[in-house]
PDB file of N, CA and C in Angstrom:
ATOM      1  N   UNK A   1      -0.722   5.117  13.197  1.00  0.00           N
ATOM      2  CA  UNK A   1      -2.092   5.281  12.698  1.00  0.00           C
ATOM      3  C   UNK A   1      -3.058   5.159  13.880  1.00  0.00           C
ATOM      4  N   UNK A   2      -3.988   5.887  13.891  1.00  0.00           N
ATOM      5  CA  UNK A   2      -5.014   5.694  14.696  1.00  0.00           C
ATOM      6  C   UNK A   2      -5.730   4.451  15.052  1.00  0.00           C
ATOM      7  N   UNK A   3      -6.178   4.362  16.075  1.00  0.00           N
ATOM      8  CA  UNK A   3      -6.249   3.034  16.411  1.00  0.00           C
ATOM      9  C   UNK A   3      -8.012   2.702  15.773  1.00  0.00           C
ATOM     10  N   UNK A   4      -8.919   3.670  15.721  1.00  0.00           N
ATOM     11  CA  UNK A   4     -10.332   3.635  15.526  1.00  0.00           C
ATOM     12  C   UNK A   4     -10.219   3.247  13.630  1.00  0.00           C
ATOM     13  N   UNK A   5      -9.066   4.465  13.438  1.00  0.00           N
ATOM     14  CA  UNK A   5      -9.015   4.054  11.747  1.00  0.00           C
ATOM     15  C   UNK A   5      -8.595   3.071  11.329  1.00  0.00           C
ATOM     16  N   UNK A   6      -7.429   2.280  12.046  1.00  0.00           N
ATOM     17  CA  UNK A   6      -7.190   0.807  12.060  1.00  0.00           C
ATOM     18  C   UNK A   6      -7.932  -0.046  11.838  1.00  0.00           C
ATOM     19  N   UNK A   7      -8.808   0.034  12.885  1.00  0.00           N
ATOM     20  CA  UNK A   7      -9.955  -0.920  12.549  1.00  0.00           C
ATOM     21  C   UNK A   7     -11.107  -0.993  11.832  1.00  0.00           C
ATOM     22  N   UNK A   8     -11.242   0.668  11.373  1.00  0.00           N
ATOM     23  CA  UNK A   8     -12.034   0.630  10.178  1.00  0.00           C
ATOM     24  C   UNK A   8     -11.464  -0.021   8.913  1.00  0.00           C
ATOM     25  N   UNK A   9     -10.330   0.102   8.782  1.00  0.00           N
ATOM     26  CA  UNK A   9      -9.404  -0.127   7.374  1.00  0.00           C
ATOM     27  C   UNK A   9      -9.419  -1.941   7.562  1.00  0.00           C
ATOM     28  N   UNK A  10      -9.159  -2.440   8.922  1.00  0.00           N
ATOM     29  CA  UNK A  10      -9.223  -3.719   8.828  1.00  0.00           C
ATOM     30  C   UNK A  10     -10.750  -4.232   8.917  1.00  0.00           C
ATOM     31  N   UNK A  11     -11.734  -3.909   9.128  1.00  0.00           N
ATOM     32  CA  UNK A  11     -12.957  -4.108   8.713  1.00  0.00           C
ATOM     33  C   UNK A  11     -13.164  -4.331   7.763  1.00  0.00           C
ATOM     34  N   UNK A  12     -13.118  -3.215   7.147  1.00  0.00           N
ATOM     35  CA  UNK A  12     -13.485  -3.399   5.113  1.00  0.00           C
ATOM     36  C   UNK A  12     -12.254  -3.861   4.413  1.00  0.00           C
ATOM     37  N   UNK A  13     -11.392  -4.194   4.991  1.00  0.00           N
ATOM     38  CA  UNK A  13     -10.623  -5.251   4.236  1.00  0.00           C
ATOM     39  C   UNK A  13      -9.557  -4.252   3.564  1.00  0.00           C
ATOM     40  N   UNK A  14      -9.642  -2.768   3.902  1.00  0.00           N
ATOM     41  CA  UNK A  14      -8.545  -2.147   3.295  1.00  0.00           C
ATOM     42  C   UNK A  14      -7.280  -2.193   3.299  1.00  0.00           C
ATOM     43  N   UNK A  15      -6.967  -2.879   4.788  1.00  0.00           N
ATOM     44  CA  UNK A  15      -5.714  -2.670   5.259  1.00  0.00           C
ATOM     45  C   UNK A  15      -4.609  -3.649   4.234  1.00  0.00           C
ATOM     46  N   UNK A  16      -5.561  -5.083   4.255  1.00  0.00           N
ATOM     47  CA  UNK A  16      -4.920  -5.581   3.001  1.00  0.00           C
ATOM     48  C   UNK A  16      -4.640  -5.226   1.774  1.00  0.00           C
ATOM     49  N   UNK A  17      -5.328  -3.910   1.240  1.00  0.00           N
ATOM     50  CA  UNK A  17      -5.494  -3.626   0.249  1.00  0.00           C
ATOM     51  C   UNK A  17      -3.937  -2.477   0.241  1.00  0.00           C
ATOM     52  N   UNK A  18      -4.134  -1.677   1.261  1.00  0.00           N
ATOM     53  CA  UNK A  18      -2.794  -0.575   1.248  1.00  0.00           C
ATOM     54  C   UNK A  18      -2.021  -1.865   2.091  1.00  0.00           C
ATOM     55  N   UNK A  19      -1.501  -2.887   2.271  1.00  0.00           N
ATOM     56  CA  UNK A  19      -0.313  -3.500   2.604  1.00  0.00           C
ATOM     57  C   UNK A  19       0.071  -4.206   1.374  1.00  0.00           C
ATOM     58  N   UNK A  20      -0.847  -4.344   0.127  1.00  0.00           N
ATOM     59  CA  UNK A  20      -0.439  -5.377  -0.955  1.00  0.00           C
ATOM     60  C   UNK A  20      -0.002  -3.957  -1.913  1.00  0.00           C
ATOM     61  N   UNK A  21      -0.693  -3.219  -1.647  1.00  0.00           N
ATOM     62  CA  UNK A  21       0.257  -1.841  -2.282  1.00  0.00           C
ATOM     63  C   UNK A  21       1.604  -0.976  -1.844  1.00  0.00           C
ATOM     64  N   UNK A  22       2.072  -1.242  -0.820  1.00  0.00           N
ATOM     65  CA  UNK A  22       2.954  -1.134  -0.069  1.00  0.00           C
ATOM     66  C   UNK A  22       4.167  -2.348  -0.899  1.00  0.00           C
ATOM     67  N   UNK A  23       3.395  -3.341  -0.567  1.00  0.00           N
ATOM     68  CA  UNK A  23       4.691  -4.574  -0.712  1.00  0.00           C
ATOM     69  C   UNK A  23       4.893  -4.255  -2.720  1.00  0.00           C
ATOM     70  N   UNK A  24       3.879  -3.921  -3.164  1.00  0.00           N
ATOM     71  CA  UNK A  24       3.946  -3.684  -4.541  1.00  0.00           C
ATOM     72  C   UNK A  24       5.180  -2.520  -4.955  1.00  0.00           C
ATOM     73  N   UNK A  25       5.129  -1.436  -4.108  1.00  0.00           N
ATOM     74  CA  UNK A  25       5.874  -0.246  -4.312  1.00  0.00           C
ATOM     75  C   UNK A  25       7.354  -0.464  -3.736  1.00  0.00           C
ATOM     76  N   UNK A  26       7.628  -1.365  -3.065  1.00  0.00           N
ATOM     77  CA  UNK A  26       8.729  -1.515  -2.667  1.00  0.00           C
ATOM     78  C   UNK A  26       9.500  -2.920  -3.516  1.00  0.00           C
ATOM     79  N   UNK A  27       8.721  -3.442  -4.010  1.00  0.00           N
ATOM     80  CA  UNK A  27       9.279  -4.560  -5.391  1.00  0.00           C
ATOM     81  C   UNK A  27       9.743  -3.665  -6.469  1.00  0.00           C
ATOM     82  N   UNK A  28       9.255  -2.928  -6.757  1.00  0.00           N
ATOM     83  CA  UNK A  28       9.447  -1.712  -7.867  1.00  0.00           C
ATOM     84  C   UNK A  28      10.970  -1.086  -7.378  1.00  0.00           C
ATOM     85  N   UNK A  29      10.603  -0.902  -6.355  1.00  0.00           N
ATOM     86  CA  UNK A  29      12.131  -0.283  -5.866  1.00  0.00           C
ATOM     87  C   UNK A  29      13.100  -0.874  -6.069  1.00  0.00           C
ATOM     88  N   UNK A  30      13.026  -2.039  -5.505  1.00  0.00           N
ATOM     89  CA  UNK A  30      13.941  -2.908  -5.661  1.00  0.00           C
ATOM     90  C   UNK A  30      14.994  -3.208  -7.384  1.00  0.00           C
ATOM     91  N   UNK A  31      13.865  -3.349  -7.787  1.00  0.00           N
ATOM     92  CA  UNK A  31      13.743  -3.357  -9.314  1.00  0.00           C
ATOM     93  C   UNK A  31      14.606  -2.657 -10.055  1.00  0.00           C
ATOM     94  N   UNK A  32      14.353  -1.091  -9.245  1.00  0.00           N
ATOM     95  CA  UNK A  32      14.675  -0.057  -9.958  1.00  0.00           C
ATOM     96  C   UNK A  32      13.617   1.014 -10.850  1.00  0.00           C
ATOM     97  N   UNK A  33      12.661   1.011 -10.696  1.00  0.00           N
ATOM     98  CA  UNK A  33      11.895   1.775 -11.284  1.00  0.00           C
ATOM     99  C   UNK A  33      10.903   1.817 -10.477  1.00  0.00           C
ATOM    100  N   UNK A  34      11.550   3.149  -9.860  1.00  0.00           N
ATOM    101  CA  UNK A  34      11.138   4.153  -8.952  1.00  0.00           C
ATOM    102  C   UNK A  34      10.036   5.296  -9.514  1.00  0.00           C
ATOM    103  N   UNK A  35       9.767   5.075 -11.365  1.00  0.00           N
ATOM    104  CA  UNK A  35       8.879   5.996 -11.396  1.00  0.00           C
ATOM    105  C   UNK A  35       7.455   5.059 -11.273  1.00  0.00           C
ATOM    106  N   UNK A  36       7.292   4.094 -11.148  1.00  0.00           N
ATOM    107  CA  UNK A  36       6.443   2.970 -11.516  1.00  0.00           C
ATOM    108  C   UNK A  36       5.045   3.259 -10.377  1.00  0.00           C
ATOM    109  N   UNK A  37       5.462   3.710  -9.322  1.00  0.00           N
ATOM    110  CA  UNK A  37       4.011   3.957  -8.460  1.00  0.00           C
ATOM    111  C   UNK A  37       3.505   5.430  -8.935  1.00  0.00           C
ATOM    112  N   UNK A  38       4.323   6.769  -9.641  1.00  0.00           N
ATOM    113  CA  UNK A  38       4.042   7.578 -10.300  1.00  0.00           C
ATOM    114  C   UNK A  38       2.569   7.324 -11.468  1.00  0.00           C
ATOM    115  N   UNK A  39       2.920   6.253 -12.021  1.00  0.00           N
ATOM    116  CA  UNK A  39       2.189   6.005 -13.316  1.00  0.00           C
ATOM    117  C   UNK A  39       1.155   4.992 -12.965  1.00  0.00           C
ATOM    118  N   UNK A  40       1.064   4.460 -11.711  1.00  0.00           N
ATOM    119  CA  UNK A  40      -0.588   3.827 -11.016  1.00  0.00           C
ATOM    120  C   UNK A  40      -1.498   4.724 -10.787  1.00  0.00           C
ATOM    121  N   UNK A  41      -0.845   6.156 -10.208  1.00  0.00           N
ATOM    122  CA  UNK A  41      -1.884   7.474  -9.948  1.00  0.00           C
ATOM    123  C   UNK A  41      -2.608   7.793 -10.722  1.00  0.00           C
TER     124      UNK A  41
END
């Protein structure tokens, strides 16, 4: 990722926001229900 957009995303606090969605989509996996980030869209 770009390094300027980096720090925009960690500015406004996004980055936490797409890393707690990240760790969210890969619990699902785990899980087994792989359609589960399908049906957040």
């Amino acid at each position: 990722m770009p390094q300027p957009l980096l720090r925009i995303l960690e500015m406004t606090g996004a980055d936490q926001v797409l890393r707690a969605f990240d760790t969210v989509v890969a619990a699902e996996r785990e899980l087994g229900r792989g359609d589960a980030a399908g049906s957040l869209a």
